[in-house]
N, C-alpha and C. Protein backbone atom coordinates (compact mmCIF):
# COMPACT_ATOMS: atom_id res chain seq x y z
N UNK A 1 -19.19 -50.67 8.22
CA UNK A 1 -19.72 -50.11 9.46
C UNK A 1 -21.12 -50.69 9.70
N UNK A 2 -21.28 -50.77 10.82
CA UNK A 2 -22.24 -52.00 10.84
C UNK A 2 -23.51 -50.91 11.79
N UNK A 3 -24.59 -51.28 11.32
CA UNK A 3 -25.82 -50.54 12.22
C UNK A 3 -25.99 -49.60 13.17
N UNK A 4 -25.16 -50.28 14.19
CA UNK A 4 -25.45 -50.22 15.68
C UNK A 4 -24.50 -48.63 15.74
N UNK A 5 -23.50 -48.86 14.80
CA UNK A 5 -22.41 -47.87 15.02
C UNK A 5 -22.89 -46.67 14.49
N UNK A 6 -23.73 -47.21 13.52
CA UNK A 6 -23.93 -45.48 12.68
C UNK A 6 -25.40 -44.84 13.29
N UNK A 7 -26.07 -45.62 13.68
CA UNK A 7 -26.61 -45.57 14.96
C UNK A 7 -26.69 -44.54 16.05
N UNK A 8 -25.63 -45.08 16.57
CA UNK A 8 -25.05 -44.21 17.71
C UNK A 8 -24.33 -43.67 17.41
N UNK A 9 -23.34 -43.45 16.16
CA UNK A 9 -22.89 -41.99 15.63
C UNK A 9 -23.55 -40.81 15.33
N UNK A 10 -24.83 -41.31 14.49
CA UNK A 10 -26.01 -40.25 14.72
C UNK A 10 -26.21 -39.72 15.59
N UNK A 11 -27.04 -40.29 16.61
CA UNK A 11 -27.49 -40.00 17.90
C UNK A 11 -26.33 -38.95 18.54
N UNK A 12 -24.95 -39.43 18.50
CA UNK A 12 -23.98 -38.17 18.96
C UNK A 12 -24.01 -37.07 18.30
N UNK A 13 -24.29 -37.46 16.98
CA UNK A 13 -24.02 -35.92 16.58
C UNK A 13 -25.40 -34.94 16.43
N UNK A 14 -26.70 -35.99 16.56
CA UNK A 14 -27.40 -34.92 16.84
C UNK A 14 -27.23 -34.15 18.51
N UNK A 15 -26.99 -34.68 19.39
CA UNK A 15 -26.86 -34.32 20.99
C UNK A 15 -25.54 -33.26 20.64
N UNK A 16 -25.05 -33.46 19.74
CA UNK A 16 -23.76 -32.08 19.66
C UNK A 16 -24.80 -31.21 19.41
N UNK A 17 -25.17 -31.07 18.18
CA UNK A 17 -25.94 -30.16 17.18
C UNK A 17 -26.98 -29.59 18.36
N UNK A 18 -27.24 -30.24 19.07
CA UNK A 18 -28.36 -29.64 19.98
C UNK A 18 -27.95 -28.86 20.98
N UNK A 19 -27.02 -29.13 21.60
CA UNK A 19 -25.73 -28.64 22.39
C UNK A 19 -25.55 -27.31 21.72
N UNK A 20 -25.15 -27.55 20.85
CA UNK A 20 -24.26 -26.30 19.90
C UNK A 20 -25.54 -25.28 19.58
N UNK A 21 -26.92 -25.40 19.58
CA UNK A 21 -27.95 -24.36 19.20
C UNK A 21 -28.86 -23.94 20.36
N UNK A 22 -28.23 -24.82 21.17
CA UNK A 22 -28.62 -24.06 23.01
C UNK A 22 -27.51 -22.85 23.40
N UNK A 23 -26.13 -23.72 23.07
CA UNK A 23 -25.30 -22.69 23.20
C UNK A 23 -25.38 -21.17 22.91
N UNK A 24 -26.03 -21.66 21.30
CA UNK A 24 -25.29 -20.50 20.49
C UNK A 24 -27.12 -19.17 20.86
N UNK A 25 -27.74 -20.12 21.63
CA UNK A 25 -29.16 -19.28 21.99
C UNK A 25 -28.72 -18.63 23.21
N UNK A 26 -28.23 -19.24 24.04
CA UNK A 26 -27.51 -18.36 25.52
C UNK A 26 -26.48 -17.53 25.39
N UNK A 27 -25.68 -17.88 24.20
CA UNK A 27 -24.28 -16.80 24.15
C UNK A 27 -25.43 -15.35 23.84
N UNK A 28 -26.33 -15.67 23.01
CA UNK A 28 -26.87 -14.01 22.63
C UNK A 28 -26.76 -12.91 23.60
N UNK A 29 -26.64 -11.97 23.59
CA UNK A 29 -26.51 -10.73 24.56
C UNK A 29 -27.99 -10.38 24.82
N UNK A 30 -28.23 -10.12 26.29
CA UNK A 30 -29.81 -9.56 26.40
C UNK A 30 -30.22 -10.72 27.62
N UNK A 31 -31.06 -10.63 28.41
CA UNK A 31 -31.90 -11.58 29.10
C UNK A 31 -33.32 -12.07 28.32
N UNK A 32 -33.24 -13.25 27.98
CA UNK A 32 -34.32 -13.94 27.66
C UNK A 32 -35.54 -13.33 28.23
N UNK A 33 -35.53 -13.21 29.52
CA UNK A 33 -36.85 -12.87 30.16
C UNK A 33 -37.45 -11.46 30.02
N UNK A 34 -36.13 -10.55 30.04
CA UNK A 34 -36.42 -9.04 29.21
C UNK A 34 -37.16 -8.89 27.82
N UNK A 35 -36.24 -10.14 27.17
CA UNK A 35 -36.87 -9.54 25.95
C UNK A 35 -38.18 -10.33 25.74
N UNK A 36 -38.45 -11.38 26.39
CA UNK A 36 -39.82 -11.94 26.30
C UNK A 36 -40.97 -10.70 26.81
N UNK A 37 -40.67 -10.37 27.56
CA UNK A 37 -41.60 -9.24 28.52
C UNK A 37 -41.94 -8.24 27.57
N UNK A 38 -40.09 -7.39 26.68
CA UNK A 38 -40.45 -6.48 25.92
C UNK A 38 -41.44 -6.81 24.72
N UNK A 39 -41.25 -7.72 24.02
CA UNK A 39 -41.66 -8.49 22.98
C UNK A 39 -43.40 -8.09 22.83
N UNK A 40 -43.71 -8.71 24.15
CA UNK A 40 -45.47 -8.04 24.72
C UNK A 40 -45.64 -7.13 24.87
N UNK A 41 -44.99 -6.18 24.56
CA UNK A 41 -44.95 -4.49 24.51
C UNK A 41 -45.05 -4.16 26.29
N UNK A 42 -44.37 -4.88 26.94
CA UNK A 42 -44.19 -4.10 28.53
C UNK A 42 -42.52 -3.52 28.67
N UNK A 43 -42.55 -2.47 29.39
CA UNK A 43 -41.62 -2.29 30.09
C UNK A 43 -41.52 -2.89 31.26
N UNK A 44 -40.20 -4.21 31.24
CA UNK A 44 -40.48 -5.20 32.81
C UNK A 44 -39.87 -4.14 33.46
N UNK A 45 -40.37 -4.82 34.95
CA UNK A 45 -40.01 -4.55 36.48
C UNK A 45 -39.52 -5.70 36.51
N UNK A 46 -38.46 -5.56 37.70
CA UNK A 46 -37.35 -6.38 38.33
C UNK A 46 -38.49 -7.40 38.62
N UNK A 47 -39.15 -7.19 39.48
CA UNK A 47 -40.38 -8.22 39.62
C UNK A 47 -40.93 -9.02 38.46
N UNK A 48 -41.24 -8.62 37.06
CA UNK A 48 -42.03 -9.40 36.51
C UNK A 48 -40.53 -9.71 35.49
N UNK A 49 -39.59 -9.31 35.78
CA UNK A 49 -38.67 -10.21 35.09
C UNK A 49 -37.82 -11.51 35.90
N UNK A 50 -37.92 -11.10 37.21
CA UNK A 50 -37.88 -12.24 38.01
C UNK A 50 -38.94 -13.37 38.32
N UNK A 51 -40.28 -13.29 38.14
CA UNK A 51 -41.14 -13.99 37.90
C UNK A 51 -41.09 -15.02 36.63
N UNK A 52 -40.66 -14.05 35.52
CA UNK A 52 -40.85 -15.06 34.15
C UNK A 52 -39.27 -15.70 34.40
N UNK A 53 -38.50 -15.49 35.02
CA UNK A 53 -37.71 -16.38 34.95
C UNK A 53 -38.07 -17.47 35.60
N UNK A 54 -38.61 -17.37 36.52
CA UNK A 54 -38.80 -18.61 38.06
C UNK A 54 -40.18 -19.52 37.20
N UNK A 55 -40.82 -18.84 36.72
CA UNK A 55 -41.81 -19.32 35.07
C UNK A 55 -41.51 -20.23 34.48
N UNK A 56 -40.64 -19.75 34.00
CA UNK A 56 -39.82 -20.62 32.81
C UNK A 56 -38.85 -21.42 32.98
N UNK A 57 -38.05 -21.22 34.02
CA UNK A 57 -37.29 -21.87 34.55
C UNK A 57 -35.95 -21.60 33.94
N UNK A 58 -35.98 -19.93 33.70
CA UNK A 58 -34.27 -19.61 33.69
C UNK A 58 -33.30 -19.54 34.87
N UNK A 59 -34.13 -19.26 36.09
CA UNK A 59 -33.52 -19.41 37.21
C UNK A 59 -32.55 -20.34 37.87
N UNK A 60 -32.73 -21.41 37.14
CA UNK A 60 -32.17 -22.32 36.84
C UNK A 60 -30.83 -22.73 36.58
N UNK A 61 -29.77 -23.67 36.97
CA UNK A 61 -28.42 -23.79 36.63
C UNK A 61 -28.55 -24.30 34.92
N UNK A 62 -27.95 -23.28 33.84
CA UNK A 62 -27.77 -24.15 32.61
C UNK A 62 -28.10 -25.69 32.02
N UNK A 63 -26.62 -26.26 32.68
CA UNK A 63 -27.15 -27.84 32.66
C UNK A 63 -28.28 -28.42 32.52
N UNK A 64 -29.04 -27.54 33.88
CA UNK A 64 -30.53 -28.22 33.92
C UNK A 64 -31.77 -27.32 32.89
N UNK A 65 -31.12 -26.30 32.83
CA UNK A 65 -32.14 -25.82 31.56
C UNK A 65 -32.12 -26.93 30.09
N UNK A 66 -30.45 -26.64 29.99
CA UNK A 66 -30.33 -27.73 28.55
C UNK A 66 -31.08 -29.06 29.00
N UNK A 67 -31.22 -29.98 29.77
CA UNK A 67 -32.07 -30.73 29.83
C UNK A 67 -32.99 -30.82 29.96
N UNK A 68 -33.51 -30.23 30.42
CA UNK A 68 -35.09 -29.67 30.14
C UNK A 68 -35.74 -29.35 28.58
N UNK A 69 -34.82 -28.05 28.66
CA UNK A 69 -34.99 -28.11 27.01
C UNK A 69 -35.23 -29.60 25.70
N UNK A 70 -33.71 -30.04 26.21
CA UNK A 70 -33.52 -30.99 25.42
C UNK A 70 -34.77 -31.81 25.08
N UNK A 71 -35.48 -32.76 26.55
CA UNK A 71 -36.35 -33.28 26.45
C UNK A 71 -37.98 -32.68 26.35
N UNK A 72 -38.20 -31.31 25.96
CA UNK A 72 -39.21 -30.79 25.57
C UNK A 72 -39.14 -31.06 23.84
N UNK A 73 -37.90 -30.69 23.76
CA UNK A 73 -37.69 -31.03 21.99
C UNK A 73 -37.82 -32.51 21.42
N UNK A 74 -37.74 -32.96 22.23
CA UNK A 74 -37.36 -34.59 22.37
C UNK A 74 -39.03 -35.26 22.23
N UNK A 75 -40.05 -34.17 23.05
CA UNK A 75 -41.31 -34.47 22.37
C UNK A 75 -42.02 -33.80 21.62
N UNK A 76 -41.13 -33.09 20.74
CA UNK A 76 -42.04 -32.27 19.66
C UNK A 76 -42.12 -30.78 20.04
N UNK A 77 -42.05 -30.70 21.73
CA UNK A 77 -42.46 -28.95 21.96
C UNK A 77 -41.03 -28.35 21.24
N UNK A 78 -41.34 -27.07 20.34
CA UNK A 78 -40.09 -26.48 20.10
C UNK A 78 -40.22 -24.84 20.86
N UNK A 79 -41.55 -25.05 21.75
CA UNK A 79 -41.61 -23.49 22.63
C UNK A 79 -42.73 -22.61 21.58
N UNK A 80 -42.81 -21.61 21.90
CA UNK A 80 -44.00 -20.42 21.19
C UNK A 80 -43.01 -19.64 20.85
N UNK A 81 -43.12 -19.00 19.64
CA UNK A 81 -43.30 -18.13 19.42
C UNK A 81 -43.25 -16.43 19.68
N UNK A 82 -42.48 -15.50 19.72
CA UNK A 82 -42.49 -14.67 20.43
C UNK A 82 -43.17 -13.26 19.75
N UNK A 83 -42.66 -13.60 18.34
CA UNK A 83 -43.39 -12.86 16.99
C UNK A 83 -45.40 -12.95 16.85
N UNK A 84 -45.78 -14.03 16.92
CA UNK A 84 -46.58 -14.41 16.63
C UNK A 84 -47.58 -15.16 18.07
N UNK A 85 -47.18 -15.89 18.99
CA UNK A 85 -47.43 -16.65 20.11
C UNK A 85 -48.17 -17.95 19.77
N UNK A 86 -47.77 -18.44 18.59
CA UNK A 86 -48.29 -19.84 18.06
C UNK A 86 -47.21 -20.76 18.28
N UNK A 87 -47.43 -22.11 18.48
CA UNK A 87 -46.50 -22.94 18.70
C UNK A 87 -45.30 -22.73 17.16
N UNK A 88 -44.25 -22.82 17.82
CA UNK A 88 -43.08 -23.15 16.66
C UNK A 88 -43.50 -23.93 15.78
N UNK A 89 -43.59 -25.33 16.36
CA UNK A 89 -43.56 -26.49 15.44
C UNK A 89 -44.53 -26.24 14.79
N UNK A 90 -45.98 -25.35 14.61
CA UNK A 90 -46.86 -25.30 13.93
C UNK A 90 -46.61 -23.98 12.82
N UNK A 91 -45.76 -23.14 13.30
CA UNK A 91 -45.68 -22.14 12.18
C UNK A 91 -44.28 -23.20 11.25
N UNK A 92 -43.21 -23.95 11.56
CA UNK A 92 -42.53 -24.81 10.69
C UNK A 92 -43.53 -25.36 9.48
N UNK A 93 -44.11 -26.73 10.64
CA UNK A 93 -45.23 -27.45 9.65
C UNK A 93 -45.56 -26.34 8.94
N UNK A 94 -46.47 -25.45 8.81
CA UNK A 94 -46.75 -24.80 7.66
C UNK A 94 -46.13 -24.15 6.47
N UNK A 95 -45.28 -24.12 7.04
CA UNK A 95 -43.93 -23.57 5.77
C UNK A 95 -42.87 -24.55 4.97
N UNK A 96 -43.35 -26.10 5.85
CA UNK A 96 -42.83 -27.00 5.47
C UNK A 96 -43.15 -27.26 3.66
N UNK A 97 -44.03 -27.26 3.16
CA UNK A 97 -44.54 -27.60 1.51
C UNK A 97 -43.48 -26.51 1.17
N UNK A 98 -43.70 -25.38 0.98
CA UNK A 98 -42.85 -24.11 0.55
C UNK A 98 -41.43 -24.70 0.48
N UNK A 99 -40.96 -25.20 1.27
CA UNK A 99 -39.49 -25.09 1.61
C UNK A 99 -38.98 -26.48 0.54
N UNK A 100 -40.12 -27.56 1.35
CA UNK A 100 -39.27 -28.54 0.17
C UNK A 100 -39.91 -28.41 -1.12
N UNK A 101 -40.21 -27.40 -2.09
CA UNK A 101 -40.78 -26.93 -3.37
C UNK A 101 -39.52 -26.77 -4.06
């Protein structure tokens, strides 16, 4: 098997894998934007849960969320945090030594 192939076999199977953990983030039960709101200790209004959607851009047809997404990941953003409000990729990096120990 020559380079080019394993290559672009990779590359497919990460675009599955990425596919498959968008999926499996939208199948969850609940509105994203609810529980972002609750998370900050508010009780939303129809209003400020329609806002953080139009925000964030859940309002949005799927498709174009997953691409969006995709290419935020694609430069490193992995989003904040909802526990904490620090970037993802920075609470990872730090737990990174630990993990490969």
């Amino acid at each position: 098997m020559n380079a080019a192939a394993r290559i672009s076999g990779a590359l497919v199977f990460l675009l599955a894998a990425s596919l498959a953990a968008f999926a499996v983030v939208r199948a969850m039960p609940g509105d994203p934007a609810e529980t972002i709101l609750v998370a900050q200790g508010l009780a939303p209004t129809p209003e400020q849960v329609a806002a953080l959607r139009a925000a964030h851009g859940l309002d949005a047809p799927v498709w174009r969320q997953y691409v969006a997404w995709l290419a935020r990941v694609a430069q490193g953003d992995l989003g904040t945090s909802l526990r904490s409000g620090e970037p993802v990729l920075h609470g990872l990096l730090a737990r990174l030594p630990v993990s490969l120990t």
